[in-house]
Protein backbone atom coordinates (compact mmCIF):
# COMPACT_ATOMS: atom_id res chain seq x y z
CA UNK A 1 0.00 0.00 0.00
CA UNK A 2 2.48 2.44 0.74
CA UNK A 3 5.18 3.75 -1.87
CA UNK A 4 8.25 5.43 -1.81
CA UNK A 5 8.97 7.55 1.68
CA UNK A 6 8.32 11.46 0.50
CA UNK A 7 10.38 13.26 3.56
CA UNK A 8 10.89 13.21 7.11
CA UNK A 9 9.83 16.43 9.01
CA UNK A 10 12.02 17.87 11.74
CA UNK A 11 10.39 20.30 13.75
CA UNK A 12 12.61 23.38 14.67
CA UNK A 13 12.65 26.21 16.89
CA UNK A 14 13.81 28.74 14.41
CA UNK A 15 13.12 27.97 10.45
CA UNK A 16 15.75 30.84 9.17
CA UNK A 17 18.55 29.74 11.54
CA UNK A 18 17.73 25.89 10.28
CA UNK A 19 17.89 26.36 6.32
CA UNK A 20 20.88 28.62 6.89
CA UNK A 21 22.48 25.57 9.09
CA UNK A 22 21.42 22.96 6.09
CA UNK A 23 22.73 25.23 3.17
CA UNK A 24 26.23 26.57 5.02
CA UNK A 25 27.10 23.56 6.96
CA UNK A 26 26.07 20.43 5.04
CA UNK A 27 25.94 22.28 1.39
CA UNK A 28 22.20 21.32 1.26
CA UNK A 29 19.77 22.75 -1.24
CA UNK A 30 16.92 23.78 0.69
CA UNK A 31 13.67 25.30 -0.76
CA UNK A 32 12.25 28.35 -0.05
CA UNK A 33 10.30 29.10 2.88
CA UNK A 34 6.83 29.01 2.60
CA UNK A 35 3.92 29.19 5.51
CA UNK A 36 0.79 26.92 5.75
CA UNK A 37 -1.84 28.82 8.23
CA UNK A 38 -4.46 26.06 8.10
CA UNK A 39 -1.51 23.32 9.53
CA UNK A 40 0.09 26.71 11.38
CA UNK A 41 3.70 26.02 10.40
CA UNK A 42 6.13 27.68 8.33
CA UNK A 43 8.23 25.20 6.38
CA UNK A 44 11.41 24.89 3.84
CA UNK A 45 11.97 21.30 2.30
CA UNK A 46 15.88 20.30 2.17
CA UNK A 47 16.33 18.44 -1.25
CA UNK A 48 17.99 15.20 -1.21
CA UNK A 49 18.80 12.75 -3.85
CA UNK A 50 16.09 10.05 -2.97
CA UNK A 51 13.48 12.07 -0.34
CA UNK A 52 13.29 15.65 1.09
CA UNK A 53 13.81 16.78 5.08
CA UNK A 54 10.90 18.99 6.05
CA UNK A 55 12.14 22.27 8.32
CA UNK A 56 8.82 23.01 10.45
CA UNK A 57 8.37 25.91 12.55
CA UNK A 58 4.84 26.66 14.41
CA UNK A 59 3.24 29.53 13.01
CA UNK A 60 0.37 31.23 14.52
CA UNK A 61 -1.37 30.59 17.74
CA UNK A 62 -2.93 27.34 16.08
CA UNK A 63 -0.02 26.07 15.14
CA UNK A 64 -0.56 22.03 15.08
CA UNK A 65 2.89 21.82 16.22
CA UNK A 66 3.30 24.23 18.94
CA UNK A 67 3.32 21.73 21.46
CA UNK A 68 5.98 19.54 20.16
CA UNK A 69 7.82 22.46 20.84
CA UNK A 70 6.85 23.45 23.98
CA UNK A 71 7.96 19.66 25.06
CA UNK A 72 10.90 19.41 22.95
CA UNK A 73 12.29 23.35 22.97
CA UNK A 74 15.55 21.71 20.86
CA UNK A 75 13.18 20.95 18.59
CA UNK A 76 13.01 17.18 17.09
CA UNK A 77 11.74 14.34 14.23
CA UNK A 78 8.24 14.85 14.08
CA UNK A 79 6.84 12.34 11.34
CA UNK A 80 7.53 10.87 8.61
CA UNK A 81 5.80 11.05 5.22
CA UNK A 82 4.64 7.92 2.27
CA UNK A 83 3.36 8.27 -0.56
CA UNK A 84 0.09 6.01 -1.41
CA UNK A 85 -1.83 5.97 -5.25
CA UNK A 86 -5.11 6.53 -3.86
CA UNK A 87 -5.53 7.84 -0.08
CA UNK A 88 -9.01 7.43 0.41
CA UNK A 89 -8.61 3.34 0.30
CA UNK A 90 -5.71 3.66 2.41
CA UNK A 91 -7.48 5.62 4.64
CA UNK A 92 -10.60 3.43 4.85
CA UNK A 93 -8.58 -0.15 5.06
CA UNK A 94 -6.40 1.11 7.76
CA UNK A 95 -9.52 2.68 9.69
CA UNK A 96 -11.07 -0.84 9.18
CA UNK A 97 -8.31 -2.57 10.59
CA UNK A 98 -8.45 -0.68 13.50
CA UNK A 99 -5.66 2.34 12.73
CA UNK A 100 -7.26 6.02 13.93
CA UNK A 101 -6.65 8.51 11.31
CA UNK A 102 -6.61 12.36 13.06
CA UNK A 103 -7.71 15.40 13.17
CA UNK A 104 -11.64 14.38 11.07
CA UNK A 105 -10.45 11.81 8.95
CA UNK A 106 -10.73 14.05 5.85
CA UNK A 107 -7.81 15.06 3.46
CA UNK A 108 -6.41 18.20 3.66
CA UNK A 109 -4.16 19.96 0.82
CA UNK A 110 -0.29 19.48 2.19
CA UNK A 111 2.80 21.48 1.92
CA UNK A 112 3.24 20.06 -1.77
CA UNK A 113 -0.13 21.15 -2.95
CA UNK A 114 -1.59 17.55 -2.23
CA UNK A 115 -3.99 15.62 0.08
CA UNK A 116 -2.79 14.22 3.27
CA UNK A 117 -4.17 12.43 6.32
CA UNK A 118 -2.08 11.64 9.33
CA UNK A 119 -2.33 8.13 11.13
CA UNK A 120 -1.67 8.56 15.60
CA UNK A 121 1.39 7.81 16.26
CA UNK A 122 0.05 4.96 19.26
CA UNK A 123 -0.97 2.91 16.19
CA UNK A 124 2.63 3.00 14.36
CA UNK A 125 5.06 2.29 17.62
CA UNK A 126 5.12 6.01 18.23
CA UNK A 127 6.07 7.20 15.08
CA UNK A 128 3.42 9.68 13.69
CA UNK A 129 2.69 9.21 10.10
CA UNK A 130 1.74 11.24 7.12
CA UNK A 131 0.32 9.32 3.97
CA UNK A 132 0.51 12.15 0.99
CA UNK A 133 -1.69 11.03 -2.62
CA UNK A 134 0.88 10.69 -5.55
């Protein structure tokens, strides 16, 4: 069901400080930034060879991942990210097999323009997961 891994997101206490850390001191190319106020972060995607590393940075006093922060000042790997061909039967064979999908269960448009749905983390030995539509 799932395809090839799409990035791992690292959330960060300071977005500018982290892309100018990835380009100067590992020679990374790193996107632009660019800010998501319905998932309240601000994010840059470091481009690798075979995946990307997603800088995320709460934004706004919404911010899904303010309290990642707030537990993990340092900042930290927040999830991880899969591609799948179709995300509504993903969605509805992992719900039927007992996975709990969060937020409302719908889609919502992702940092790539695309729908996403993230699976809890109790369900995946702690790991939170993102599933993104090709």
């Amino acid at each position: 069901m799932i395809g090839r891994l799409n990035h791992v997101a690292l959330v960060v206490a300071n977005l500018d400080v982290a892309i100018k850390t990835y380009r100067e001191n590992l020679g990374a190319v790193v996107s632009a930034a660019l800010t998501l106020p319905e998932h309240g972060v601000r994010l840059a995607f470091v481009e690798l060879p075979n995946t990307k590393i997603e800088l995320m940075e709460p934004w706004g006093d919404a911010s899904s991942i303010a309290g990642f922060l707030a537990k993990s000042p340092a900042g930290g790997m927040h999830h991880i990210c899969y591609e799948v061909d179709d995300l509504i039967a993903a969605r509805d064979r992992l719900v039927k097999q007992g996975a709990r999908v969060l937020g409302d269960g719908q889609p919502k448009i992702g940092a790539h323009g695309k729908p996403v749905i993230f699976l809890h983390p109790k369900d995946f030995f702690g790991t939170l997961i993102e599933l993104e539509q090709q």
